[in-house]
C-alpha atoms as a PDB file:
ATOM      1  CA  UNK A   1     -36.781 161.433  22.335  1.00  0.00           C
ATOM      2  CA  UNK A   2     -34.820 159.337  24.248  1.00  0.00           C
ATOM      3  CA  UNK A   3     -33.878 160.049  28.427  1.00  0.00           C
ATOM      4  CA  UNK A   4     -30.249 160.414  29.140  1.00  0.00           C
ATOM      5  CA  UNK A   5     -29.323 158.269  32.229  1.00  0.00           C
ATOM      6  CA  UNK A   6     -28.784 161.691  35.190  1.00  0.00           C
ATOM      7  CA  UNK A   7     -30.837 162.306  37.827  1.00  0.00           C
ATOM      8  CA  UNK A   8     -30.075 165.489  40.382  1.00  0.00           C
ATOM      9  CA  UNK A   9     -30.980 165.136  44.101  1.00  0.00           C
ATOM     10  CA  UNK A  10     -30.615 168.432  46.107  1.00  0.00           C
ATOM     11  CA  UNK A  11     -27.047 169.292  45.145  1.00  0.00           C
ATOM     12  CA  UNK A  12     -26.292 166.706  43.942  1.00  0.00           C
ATOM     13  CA  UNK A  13     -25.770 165.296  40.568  1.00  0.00           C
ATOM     14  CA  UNK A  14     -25.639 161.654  38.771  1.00  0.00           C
ATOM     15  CA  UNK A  15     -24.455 160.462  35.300  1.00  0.00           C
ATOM     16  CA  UNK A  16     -23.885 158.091  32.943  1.00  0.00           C
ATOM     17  CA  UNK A  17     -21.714 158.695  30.048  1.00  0.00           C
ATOM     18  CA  UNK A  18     -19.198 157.613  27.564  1.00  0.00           C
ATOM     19  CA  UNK A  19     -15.882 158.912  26.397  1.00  0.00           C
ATOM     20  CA  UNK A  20     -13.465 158.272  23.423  1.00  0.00           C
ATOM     21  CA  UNK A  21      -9.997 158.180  23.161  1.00  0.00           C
ATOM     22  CA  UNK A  22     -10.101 158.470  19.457  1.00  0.00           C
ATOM     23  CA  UNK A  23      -6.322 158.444  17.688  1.00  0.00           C
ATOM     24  CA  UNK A  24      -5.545 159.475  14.019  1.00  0.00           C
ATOM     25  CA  UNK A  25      -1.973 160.239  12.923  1.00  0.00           C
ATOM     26  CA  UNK A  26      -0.288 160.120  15.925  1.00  0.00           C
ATOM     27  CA  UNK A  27      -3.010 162.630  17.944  1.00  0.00           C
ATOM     28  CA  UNK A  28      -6.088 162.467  20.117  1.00  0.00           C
ATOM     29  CA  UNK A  29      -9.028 164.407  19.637  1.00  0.00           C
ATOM     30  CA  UNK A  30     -10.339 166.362  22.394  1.00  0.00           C
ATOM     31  CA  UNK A  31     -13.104 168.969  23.017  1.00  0.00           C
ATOM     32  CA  UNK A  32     -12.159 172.356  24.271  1.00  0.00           C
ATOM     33  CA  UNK A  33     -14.749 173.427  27.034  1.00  0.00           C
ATOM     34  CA  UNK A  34     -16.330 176.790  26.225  1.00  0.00           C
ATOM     35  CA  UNK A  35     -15.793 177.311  30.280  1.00  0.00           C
ATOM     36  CA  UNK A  36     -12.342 177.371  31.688  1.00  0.00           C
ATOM     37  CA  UNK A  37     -10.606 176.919  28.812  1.00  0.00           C
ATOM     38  CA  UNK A  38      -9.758 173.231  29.940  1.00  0.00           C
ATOM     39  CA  UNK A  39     -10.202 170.003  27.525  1.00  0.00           C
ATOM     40  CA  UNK A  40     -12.232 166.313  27.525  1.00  0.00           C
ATOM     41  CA  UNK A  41     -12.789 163.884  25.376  1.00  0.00           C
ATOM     42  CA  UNK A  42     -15.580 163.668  22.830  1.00  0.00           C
ATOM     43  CA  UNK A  43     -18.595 161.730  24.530  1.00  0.00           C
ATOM     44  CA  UNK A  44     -21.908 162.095  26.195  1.00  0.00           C
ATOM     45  CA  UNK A  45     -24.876 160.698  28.237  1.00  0.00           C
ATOM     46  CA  UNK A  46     -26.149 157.201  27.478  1.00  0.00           C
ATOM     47  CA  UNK A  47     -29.784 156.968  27.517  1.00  0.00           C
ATOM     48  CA  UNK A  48     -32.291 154.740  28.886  1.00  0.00           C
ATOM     49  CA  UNK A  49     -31.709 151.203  27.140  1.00  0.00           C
ATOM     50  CA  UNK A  50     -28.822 152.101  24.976  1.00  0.00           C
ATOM     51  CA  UNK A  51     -25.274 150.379  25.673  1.00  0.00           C
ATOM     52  CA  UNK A  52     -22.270 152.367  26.376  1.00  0.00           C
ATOM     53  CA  UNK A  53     -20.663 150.950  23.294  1.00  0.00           C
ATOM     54  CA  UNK A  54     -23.703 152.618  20.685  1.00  0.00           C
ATOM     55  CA  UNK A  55     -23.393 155.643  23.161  1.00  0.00           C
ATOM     56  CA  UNK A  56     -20.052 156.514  22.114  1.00  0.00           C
ATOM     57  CA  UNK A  57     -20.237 155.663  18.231  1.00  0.00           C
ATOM     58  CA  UNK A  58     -23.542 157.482  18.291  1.00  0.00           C
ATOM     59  CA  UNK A  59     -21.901 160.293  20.313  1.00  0.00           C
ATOM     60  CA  UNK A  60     -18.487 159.952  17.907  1.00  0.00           C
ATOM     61  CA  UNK A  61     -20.563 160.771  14.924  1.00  0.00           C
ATOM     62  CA  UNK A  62     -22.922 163.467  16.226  1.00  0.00           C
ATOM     63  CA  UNK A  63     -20.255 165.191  17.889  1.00  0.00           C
ATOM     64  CA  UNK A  64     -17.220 165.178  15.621  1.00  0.00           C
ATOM     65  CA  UNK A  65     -19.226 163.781  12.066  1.00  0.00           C
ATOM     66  CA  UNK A  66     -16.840 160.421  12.475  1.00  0.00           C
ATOM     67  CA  UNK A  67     -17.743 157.256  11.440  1.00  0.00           C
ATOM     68  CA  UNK A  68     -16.445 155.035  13.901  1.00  0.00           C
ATOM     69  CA  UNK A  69     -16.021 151.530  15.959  1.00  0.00           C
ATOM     70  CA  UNK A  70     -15.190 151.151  19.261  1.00  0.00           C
ATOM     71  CA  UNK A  71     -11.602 148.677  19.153  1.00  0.00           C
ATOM     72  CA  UNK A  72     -12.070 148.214  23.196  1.00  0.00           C
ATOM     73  CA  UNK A  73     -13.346 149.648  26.382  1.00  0.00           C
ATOM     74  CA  UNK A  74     -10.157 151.217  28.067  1.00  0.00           C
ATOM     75  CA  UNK A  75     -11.385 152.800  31.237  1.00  0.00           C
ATOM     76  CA  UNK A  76     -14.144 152.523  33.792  1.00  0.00           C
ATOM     77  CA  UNK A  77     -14.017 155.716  36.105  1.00  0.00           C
ATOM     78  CA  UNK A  78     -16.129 156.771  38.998  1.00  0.00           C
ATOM     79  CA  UNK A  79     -15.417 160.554  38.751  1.00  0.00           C
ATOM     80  CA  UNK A  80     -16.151 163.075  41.813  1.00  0.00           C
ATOM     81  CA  UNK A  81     -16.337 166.608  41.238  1.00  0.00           C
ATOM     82  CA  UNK A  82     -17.277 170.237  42.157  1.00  0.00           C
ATOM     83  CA  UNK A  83     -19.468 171.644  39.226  1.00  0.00           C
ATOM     84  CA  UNK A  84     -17.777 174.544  37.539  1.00  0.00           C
ATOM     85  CA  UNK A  85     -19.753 177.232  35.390  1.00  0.00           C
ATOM     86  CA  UNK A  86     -23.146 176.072  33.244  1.00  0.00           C
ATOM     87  CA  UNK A  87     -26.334 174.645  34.845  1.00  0.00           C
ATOM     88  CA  UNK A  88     -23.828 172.403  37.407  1.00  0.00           C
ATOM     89  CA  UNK A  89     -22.018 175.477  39.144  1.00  0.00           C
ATOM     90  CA  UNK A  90     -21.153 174.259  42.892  1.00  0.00           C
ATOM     91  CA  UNK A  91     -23.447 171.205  42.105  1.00  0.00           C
ATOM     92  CA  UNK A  92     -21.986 168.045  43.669  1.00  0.00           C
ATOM     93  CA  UNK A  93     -21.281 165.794  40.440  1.00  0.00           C
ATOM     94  CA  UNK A  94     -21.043 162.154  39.959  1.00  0.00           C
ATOM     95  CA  UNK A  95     -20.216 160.923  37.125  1.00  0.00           C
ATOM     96  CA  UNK A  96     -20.037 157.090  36.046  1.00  0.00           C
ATOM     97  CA  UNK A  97     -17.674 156.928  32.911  1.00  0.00           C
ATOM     98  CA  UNK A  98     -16.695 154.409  30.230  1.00  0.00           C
ATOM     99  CA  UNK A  99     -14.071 155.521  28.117  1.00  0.00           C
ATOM    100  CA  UNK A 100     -13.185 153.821  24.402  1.00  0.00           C
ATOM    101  CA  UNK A 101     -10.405 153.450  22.604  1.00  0.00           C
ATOM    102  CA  UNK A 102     -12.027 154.482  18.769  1.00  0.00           C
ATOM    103  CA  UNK A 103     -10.730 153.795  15.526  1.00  0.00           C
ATOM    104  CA  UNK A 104     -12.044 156.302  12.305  1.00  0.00           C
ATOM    105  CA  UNK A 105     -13.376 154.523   9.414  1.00  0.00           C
ATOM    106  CA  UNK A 106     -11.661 155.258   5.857  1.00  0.00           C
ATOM    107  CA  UNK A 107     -12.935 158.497   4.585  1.00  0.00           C
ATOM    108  CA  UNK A 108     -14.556 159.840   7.948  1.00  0.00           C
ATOM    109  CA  UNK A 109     -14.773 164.112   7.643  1.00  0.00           C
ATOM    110  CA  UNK A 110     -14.178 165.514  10.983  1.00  0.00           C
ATOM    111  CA  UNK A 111     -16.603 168.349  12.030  1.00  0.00           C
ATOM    112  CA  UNK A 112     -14.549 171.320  13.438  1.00  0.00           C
ATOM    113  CA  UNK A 113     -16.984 172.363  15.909  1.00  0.00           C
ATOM    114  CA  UNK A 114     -19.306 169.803  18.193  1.00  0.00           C
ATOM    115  CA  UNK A 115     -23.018 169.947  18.530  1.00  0.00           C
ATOM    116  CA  UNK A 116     -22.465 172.733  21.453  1.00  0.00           C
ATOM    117  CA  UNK A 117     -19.816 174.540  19.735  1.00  0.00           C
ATOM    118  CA  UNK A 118     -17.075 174.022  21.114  1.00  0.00           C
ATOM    119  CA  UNK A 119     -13.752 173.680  19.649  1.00  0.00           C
ATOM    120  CA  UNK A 120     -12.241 170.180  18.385  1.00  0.00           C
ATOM    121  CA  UNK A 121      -8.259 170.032  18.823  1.00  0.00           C
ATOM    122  CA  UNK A 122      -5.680 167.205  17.986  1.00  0.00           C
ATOM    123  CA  UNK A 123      -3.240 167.032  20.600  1.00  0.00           C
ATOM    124  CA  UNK A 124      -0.233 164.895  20.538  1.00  0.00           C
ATOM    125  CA  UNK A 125       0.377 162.695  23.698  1.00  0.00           C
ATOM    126  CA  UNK A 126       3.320 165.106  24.702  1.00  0.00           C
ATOM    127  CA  UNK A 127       0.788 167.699  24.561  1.00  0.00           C
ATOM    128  CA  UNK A 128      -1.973 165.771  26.296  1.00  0.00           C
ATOM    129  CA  UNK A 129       0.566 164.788  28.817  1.00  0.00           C
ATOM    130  CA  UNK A 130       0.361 168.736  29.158  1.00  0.00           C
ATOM    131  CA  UNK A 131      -2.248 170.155  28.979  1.00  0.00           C
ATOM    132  CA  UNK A 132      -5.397 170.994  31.431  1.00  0.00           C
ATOM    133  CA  UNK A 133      -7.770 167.955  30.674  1.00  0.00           C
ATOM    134  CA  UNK A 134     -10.847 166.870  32.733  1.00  0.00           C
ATOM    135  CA  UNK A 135     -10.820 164.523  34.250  1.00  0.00           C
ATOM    136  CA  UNK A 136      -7.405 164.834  35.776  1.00  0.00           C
ATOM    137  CA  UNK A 137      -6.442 161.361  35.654  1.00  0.00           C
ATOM    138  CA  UNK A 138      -6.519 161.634  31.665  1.00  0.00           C
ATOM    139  CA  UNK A 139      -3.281 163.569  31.058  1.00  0.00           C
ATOM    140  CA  UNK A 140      -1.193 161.460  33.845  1.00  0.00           C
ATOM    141  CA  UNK A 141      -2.044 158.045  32.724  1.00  0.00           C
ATOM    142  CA  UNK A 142      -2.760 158.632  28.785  1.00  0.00           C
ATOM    143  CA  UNK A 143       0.445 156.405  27.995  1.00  0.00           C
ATOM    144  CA  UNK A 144      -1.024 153.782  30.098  1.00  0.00           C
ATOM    145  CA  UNK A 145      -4.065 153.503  28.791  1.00  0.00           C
ATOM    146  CA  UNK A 146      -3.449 153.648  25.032  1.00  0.00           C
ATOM    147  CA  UNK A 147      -0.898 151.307  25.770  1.00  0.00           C
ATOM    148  CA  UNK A 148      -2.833 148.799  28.200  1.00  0.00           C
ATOM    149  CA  UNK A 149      -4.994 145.591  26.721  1.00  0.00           C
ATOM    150  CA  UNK A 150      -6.979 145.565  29.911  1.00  0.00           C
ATOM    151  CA  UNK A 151      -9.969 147.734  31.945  1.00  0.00           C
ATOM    152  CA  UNK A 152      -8.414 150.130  33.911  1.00  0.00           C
ATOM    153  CA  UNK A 153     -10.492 151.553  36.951  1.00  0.00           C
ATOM    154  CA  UNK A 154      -9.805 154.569  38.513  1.00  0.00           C
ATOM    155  CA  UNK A 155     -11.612 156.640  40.809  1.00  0.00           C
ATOM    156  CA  UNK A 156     -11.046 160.865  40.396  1.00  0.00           C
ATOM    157  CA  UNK A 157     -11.852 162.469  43.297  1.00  0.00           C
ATOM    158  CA  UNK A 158      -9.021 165.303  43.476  1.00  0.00           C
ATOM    159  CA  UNK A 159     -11.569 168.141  41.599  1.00  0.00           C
ATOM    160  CA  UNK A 160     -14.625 167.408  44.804  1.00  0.00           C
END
């Protein structure tokens, strides 16, 4: 088995993970969290010697059953936040992000529950635009980067 790339220290937490911004007929994907209610995008921890890239096709297809490609990496975040709920609750969280635009090869079946079982939802942009999705920077700037050809960074530190 293969070590995800987090490490805790005291209160505090570390990770490395991926994210996809995968769109099919006009909507995103996103995962409903089983806490809070809230929403994220389909992804996970990349383990020791894997590239962020394989993360999030491997992640795509475990999560959702998609075959997939990654078209470009979109985002680079450092995200900062107050652990919520689960095995994280008032943890200090740090996460280190890399978010990718997906495209769905032909005939991919989408699973309608991920590996944890939690909820899959197409949202339209409007409804992204919306709607309460982690991190926080996602619903503001979701025009801008579907619609960007380069590497955003952003730092989210509003949910410390």
């Amino acid at each position: 088995m293969k070590e995800d790339c987090c490490f805790s220290k005291g209160n505090n937490w570390f990770r490395y993970r991926t994210g996809a911004f995968i769109v099919h007929d006009g909507k995103l994907l996103f995962v409903k969290s089983k806490f809070g209610g809230y929403y994220y995008m389909i992804g996970g921890a990349v383990q020791l010697g894997e590239t962020s890239e394989n993360c999030i096709i491997r992640e795509v297809r475990e999560e959702a059953g998609i075959a997939a490609h990654a078209e470009r990496l979109a985002v680079v975040t450092e995200n900062f936040f107050k652990g919520k709920d689960g095995i994280f609750d008032g943890m200090d969280c740090h996460v280190l992000e890399f978010y990718y635009i997906i495209s769905m090869e032909e005939g991919s079946e989408i699973k309608a529950v991920n590996d944890e079982g939690e909820e899959l939802c197409w949202l339209t942009v409007q409804e992204a635009k919306e709607a309460d999705i982690k991190p926080s920077f996602i619903p503001e700037r979701i025009e801008e980067i579907l619609g960007s050809k380069t590497i955003l960074h952003i730092i989210e530190e509003r949910d410390r």
